[in-house]
N, C-alpha and C. Protein backbone atom coordinates (compact mmCIF):
# COMPACT_ATOMS: atom_id res chain seq x y z
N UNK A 1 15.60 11.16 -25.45
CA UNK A 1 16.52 11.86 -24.56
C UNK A 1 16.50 13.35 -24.85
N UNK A 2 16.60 14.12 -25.83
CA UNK A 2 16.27 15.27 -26.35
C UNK A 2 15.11 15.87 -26.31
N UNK A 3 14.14 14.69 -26.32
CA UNK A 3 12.83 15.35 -25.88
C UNK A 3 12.41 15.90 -24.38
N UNK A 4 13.49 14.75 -23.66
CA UNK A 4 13.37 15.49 -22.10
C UNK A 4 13.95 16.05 -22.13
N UNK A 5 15.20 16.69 -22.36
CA UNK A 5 16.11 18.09 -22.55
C UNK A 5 15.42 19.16 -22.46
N UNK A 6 14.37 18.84 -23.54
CA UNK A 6 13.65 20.25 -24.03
C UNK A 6 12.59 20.18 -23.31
N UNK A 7 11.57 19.43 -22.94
CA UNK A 7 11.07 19.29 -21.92
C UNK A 7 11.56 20.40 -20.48
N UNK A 8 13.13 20.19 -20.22
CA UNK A 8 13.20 20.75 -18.89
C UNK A 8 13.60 21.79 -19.12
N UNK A 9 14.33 21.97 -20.10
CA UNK A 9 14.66 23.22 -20.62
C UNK A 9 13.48 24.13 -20.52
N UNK A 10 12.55 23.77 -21.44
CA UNK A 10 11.23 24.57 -21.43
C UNK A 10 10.75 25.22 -20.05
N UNK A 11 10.73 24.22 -19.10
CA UNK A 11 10.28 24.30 -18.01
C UNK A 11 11.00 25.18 -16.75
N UNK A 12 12.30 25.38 -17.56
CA UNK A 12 13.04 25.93 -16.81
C UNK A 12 13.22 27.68 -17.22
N UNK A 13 12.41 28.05 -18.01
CA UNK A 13 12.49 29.30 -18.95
C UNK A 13 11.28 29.84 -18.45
N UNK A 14 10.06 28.68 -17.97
CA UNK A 14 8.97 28.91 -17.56
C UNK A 14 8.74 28.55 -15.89
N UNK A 15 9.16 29.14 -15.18
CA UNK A 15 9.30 28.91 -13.67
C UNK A 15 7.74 28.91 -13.03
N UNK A 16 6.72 29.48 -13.26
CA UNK A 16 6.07 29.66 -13.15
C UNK A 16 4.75 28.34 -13.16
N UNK A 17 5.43 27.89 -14.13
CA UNK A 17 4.48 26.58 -15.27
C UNK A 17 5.26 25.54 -13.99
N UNK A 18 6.42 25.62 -13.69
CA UNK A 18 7.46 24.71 -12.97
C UNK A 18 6.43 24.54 -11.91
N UNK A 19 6.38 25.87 -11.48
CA UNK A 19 5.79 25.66 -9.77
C UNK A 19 4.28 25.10 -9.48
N UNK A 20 3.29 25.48 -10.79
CA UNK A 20 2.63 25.19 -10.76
C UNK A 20 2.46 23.49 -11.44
N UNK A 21 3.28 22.62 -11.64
CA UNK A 21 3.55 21.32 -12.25
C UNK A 21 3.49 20.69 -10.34
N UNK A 22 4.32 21.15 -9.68
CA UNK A 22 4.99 20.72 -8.43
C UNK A 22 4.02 21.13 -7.88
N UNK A 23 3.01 22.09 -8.10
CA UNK A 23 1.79 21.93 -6.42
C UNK A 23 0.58 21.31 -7.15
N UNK A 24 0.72 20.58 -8.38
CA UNK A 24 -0.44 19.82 -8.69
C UNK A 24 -0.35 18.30 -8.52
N UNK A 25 1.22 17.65 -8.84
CA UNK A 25 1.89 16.83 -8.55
C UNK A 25 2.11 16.61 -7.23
N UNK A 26 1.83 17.81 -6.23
CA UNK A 26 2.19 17.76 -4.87
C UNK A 26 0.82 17.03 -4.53
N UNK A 27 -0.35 18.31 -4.87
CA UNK A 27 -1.79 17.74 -4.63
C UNK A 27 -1.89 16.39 -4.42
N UNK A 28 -1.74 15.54 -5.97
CA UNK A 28 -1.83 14.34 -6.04
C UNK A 28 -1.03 12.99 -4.90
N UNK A 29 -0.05 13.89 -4.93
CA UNK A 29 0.66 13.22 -3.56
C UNK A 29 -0.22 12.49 -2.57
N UNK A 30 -0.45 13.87 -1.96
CA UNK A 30 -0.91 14.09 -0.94
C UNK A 30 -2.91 13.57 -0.52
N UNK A 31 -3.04 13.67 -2.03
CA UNK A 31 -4.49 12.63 -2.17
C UNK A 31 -4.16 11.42 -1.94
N UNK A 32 -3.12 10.78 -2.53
CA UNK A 32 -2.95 9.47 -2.72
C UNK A 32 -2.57 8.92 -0.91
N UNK A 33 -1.91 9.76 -0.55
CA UNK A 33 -1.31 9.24 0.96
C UNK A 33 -3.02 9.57 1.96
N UNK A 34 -3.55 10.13 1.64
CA UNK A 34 -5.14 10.16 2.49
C UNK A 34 -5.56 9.43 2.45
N UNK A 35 -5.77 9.06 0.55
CA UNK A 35 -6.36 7.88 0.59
C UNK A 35 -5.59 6.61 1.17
N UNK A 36 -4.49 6.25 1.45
CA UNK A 36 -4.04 5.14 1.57
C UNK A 36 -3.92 4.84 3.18
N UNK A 37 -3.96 6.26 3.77
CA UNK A 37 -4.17 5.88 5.62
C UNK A 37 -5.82 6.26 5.68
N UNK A 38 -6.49 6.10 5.02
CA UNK A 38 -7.76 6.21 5.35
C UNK A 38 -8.19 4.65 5.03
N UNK A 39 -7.76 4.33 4.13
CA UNK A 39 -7.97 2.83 3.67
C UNK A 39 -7.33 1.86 4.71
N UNK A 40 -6.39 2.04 5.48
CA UNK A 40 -5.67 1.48 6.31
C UNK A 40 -6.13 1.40 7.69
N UNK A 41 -7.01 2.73 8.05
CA UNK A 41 -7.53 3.25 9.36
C UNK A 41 -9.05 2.39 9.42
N UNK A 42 -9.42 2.39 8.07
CA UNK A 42 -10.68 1.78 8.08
C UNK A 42 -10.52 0.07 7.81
N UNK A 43 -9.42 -0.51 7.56
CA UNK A 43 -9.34 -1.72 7.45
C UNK A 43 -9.18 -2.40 9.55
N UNK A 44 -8.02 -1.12 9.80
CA UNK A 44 -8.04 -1.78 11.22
C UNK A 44 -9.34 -1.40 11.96
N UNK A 45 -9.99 -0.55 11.79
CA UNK A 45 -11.28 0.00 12.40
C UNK A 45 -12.24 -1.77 12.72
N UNK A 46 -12.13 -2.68 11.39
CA UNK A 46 -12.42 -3.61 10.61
C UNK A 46 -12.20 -5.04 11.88
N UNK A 47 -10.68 -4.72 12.14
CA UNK A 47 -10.06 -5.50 12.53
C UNK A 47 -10.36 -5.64 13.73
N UNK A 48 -10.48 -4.77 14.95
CA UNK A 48 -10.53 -3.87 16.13
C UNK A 48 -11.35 -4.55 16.40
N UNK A 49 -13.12 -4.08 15.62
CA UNK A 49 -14.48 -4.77 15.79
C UNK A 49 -14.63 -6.38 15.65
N UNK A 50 -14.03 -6.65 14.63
CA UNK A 50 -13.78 -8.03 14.94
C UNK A 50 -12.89 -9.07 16.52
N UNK A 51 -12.30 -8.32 16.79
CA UNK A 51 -11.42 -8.73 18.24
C UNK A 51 -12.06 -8.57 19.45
N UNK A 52 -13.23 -7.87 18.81
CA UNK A 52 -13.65 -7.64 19.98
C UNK A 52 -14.82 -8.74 20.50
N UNK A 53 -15.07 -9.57 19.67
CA UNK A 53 -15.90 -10.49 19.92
C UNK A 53 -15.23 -11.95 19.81
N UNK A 54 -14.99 -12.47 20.71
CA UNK A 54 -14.11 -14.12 20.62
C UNK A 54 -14.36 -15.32 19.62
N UNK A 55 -16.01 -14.91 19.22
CA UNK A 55 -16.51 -15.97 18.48
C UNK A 55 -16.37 -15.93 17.18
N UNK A 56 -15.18 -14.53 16.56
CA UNK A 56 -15.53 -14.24 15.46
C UNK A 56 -13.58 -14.33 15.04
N UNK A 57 -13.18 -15.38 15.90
CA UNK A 57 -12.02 -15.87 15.80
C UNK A 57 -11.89 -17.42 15.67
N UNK A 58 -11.52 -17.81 14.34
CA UNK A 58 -11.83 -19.54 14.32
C UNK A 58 -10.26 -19.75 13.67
N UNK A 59 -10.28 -20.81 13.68
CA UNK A 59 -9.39 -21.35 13.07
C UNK A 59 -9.31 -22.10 11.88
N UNK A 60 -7.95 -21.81 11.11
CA UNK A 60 -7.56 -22.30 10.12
C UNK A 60 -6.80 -23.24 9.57
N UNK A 61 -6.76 -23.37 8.99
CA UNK A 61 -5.70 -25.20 8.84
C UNK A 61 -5.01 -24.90 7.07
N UNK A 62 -3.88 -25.10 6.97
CA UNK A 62 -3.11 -24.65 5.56
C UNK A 62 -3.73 -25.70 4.78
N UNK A 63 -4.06 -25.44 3.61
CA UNK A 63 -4.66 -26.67 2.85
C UNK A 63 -3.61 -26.60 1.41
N UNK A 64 -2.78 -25.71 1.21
CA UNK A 64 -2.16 -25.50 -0.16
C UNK A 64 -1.08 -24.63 -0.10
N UNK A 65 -1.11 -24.23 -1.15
CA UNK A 65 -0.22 -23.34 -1.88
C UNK A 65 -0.32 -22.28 -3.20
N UNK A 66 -0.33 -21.04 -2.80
CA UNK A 66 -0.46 -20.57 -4.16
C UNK A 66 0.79 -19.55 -4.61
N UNK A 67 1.07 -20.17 -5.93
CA UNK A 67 1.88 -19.08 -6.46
C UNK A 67 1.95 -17.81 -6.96
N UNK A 68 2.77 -16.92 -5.89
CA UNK A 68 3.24 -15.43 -6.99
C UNK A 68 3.91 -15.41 -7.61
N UNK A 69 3.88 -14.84 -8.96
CA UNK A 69 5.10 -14.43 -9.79
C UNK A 69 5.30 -12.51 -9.86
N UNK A 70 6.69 -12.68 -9.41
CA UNK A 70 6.56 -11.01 -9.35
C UNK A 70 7.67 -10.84 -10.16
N UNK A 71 7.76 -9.04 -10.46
CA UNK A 71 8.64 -9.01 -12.22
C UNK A 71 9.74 -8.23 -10.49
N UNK A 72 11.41 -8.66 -10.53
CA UNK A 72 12.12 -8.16 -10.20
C UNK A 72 12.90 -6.94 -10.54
N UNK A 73 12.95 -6.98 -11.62
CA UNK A 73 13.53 -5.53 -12.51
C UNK A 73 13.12 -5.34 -13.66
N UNK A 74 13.06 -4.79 -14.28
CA UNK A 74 12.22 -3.83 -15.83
C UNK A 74 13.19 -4.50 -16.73
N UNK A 75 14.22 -6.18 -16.52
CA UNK A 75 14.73 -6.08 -17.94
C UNK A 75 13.92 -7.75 -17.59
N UNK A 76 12.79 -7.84 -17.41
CA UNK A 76 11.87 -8.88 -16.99
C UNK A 76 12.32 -10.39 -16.14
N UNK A 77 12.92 -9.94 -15.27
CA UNK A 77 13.63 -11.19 -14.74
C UNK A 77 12.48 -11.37 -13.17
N UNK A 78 11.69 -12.20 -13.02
CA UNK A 78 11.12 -12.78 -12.43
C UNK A 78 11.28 -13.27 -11.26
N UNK A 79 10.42 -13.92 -10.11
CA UNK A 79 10.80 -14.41 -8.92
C UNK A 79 9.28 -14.92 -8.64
N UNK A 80 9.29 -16.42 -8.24
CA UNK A 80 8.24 -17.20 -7.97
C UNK A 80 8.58 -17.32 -6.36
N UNK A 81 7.44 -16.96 -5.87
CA UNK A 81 7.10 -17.40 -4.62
C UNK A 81 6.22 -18.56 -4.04
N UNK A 82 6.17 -19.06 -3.04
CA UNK A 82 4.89 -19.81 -3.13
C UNK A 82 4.32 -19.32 -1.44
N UNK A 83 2.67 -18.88 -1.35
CA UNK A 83 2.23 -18.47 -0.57
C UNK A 83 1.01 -19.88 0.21
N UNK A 84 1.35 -19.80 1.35
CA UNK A 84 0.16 -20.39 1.95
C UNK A 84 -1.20 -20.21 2.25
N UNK A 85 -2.10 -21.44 1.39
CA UNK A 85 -3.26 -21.13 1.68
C UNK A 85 -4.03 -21.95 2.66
N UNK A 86 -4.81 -21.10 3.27
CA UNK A 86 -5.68 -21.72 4.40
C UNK A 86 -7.11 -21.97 4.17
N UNK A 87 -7.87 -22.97 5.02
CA UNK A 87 -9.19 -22.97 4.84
C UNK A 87 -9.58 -22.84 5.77
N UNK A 88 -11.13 -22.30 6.09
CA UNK A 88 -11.94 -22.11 7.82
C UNK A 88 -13.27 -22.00 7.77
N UNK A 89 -13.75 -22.59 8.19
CA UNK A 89 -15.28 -22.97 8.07
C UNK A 89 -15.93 -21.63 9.38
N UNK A 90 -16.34 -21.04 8.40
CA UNK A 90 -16.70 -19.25 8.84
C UNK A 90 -18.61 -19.94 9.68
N UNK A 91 -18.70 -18.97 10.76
CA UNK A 91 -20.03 -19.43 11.39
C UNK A 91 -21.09 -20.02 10.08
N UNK A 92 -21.80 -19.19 9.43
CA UNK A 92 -22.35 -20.22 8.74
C UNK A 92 -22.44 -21.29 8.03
N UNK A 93 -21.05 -22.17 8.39
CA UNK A 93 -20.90 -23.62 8.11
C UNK A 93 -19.77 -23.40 6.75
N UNK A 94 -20.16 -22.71 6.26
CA UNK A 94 -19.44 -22.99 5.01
C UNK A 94 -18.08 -22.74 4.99
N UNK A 95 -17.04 -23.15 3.84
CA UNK A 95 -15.67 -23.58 3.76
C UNK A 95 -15.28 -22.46 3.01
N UNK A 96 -14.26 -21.80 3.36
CA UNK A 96 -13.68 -20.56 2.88
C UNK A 96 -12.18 -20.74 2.49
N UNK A 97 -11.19 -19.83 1.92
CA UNK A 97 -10.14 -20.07 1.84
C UNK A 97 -9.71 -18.39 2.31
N UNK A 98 -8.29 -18.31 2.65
CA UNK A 98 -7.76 -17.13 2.60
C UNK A 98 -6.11 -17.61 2.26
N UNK A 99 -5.56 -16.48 1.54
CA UNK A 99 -4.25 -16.29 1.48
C UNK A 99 -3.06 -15.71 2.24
N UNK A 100 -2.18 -16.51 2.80
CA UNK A 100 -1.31 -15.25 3.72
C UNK A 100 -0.62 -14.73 2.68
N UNK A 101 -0.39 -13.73 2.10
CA UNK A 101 0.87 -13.32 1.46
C UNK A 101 2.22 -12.40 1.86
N UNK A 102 1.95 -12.87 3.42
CA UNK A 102 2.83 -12.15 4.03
C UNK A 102 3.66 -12.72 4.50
N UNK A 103 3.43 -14.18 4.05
CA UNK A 103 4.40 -15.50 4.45
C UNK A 103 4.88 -16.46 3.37
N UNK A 104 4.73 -15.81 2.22
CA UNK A 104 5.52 -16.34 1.14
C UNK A 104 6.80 -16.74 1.26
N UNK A 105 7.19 -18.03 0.69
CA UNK A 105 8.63 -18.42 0.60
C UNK A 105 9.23 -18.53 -0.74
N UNK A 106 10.25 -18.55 -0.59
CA UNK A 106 10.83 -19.16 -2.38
C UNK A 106 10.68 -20.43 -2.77
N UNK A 107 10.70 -21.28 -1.41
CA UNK A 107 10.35 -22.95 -1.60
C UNK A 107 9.22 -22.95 -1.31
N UNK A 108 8.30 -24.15 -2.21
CA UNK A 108 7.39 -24.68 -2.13
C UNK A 108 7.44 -25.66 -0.58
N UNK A 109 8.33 -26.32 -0.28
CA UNK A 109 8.77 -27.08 0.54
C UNK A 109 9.39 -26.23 1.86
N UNK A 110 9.58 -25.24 1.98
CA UNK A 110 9.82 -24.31 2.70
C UNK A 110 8.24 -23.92 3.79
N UNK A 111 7.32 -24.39 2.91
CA UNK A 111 6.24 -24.16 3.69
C UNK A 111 5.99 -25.33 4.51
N UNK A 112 5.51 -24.70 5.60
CA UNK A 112 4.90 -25.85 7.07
C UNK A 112 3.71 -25.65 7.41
N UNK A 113 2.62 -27.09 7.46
CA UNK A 113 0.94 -26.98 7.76
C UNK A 113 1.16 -26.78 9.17
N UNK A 114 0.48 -25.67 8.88
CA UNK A 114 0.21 -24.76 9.81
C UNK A 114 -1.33 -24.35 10.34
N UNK A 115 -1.29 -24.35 11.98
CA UNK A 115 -2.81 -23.61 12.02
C UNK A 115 -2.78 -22.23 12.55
N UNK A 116 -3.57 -21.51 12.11
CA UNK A 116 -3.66 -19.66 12.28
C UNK A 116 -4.90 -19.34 12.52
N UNK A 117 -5.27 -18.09 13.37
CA UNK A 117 -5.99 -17.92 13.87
C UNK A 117 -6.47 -16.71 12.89
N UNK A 118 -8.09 -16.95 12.84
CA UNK A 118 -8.15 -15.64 11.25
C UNK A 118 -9.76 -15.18 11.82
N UNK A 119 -9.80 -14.01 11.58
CA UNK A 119 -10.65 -13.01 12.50
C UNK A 119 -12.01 -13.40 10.97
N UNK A 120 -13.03 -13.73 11.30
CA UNK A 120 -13.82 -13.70 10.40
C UNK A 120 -15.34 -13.03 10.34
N UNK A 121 -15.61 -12.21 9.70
CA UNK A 121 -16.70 -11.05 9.78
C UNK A 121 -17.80 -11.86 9.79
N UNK A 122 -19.07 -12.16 10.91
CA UNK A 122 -20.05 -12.69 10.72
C UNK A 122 -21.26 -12.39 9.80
N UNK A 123 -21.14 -10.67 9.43
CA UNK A 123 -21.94 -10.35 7.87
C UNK A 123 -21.43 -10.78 6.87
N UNK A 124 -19.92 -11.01 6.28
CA UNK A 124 -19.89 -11.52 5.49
C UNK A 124 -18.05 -12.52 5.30
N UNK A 125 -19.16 -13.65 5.53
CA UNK A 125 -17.86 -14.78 6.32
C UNK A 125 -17.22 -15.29 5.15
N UNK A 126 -17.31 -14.68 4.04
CA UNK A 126 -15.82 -15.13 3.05
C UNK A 126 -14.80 -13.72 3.14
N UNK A 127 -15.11 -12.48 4.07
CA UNK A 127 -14.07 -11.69 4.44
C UNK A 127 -13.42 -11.69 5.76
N UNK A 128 -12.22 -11.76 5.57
CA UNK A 128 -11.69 -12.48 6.98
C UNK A 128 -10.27 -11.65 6.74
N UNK A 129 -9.58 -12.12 8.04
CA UNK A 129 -8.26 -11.14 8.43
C UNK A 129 -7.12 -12.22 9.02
N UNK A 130 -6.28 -12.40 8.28
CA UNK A 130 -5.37 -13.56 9.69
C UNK A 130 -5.00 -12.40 10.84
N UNK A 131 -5.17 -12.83 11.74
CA UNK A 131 -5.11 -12.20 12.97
C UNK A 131 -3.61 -11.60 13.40
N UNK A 132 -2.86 -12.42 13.18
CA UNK A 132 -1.08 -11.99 13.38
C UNK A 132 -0.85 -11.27 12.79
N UNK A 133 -1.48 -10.63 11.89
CA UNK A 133 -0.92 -9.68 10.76
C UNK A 133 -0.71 -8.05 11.35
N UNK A 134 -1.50 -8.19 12.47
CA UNK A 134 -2.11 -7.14 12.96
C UNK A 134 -1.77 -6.80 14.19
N UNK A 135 -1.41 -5.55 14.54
CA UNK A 135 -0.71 -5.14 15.81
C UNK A 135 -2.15 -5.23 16.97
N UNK A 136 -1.63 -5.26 17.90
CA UNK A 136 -2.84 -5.42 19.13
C UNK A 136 -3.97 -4.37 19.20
N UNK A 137 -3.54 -3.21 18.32
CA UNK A 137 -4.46 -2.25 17.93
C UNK A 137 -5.45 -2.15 17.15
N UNK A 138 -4.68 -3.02 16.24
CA UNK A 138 -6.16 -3.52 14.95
C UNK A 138 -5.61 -3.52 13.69
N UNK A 139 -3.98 -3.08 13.60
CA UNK A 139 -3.51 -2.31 12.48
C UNK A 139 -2.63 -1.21 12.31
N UNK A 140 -2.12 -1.18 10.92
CA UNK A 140 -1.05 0.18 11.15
C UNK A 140 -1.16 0.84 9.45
N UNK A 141 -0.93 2.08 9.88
CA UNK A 141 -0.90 2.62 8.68
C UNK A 141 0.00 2.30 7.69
N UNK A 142 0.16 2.16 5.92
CA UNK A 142 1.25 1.79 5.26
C UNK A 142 2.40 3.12 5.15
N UNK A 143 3.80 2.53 5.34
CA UNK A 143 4.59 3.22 5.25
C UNK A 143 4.86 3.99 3.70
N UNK A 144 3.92 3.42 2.68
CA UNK A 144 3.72 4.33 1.27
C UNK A 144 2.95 5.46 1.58
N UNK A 145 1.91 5.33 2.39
CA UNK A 145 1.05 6.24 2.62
C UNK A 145 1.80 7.68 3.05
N UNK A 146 2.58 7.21 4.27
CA UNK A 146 2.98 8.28 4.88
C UNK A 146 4.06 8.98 4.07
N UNK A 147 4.89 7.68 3.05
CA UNK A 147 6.20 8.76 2.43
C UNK A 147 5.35 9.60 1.15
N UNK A 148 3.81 9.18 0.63
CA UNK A 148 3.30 10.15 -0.33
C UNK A 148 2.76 10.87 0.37
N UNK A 149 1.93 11.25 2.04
CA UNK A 149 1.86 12.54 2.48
C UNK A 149 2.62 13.37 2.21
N UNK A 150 4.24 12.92 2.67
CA UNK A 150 5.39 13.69 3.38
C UNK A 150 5.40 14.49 2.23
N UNK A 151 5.70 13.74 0.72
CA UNK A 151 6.48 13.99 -0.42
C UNK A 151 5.36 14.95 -0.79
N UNK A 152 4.14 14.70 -1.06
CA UNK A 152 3.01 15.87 -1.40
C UNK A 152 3.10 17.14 -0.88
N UNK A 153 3.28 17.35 0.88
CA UNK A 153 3.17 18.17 1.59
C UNK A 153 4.28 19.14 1.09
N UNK A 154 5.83 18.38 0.75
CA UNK A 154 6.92 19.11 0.91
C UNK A 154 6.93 19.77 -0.78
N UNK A 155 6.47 18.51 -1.68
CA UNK A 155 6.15 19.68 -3.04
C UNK A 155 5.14 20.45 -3.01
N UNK A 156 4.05 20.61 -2.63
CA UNK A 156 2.80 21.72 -2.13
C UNK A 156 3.42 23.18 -1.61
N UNK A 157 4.36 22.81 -0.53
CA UNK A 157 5.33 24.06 -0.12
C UNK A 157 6.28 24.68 -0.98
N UNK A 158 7.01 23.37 -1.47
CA UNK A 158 8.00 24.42 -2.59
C UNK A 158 7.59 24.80 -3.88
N UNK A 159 6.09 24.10 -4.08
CA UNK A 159 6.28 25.32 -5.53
C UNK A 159 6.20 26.62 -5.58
N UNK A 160 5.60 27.37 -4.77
CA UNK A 160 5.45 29.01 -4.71
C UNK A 160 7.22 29.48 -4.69
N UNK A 161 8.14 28.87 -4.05
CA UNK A 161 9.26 29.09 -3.95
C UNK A 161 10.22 28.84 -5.21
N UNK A 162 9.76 27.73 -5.76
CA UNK A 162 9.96 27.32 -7.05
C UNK A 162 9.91 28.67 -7.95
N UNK A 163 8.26 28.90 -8.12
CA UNK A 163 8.10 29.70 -8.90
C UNK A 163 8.40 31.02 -8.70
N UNK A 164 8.52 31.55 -7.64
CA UNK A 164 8.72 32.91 -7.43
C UNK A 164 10.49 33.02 -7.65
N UNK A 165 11.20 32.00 -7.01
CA UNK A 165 12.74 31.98 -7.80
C UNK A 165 12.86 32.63 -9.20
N UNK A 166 12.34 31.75 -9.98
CA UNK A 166 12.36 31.49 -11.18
C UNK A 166 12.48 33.16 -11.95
N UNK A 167 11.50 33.53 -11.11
CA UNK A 167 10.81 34.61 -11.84
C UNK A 167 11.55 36.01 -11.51
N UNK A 168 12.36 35.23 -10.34
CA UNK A 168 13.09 36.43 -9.95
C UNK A 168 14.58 36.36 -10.69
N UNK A 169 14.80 35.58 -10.81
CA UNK A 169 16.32 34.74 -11.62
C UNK A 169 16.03 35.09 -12.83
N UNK A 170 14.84 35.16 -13.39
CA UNK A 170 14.58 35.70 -15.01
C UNK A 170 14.82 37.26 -15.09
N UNK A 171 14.39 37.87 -14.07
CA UNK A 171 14.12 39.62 -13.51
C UNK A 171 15.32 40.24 -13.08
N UNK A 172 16.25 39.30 -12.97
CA UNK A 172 17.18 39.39 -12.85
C UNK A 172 18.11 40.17 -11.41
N UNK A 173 16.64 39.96 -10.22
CA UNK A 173 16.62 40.17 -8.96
C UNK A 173 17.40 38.57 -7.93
N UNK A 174 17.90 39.08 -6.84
CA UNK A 174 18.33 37.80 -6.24
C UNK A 174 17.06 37.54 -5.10
């Protein structure tokens, strides 16, 4: 706790070091949100091309169940899900599986065999897409993506302001 004291303390004596912390931290932001709607743009790009051909839509049939375990809070308290798995015999004959994990329940018994319609790539038919997942467009960008643009963009702007404060508050100018 004292070490972050002094930590901000420090940082706060050094306005300069401040601003430049916040447009490198901004940078990174703002990499991370490119990368994550570029990854997103190119998954529906993915999706799109696949829809566009009828034959590269088969069907699936639930064959299981697989479990997530995810950590709920940092004093390790847990939460088991159970996700449905499907199987689909992709054009070249062979038997594939995919996971929805967007239809996880808390009950095992909560789940219903189900058939789904799953977009499957004829270059390489163990990569596939359940089809519902996906807006009529092909896809949507993640809403992480866009709040680490936003947050990058808006620390990128304020550090010069940051730092030039600082420096003026030390100078003893307003």
């Amino acid at each position: 706790m004292n070490e972050e004291r002094a930590l901000f303390s420090w940082l706060g004596r050094h306005p300069v070091v401040l601003g430049v912390v916040l447009g490198v931290l901004g940078i990174l932001l703002v990499v991370v949100g490119v990368l994550g709607l570029s990854s997103a743009d190119s998954e529906a790009a993915s999706v799109r091309a696949l829809r566009g051909d009828p034959a590269n839509t088969v069907q699936a049939t639930m064959v299981g169940s697989v479990t997530r375990v995810t950590e709920t809070s940092g004093a390790g308290s847990r939460r088991t899900s159970y996700c449905p798995e499907y199987a689909y015999s992709a054009l070249d004959g062979a038997r594939h599986t995919i996971v929805d994990y967007g239809s996880c329940e808390a009950s095992e018994k909560s789940l219903t065999i189900a058939t789904i319609d799953v977009l499957v790539d004829p270059d390489h038919p163990a990569m596939a897409y359940i089809d519902e997942r996906y807006a009529p467009d092909g896809g949507r960008p993640t809403i992480f993506s866009w709040v680490m643009l936003v947050a990058g963009v808006g620390l990128v702007a304020a550090a010069p302001f940051v730092a030039v404060r600082g420096v003026r508050k030390r100078a003893g100018m307003r």
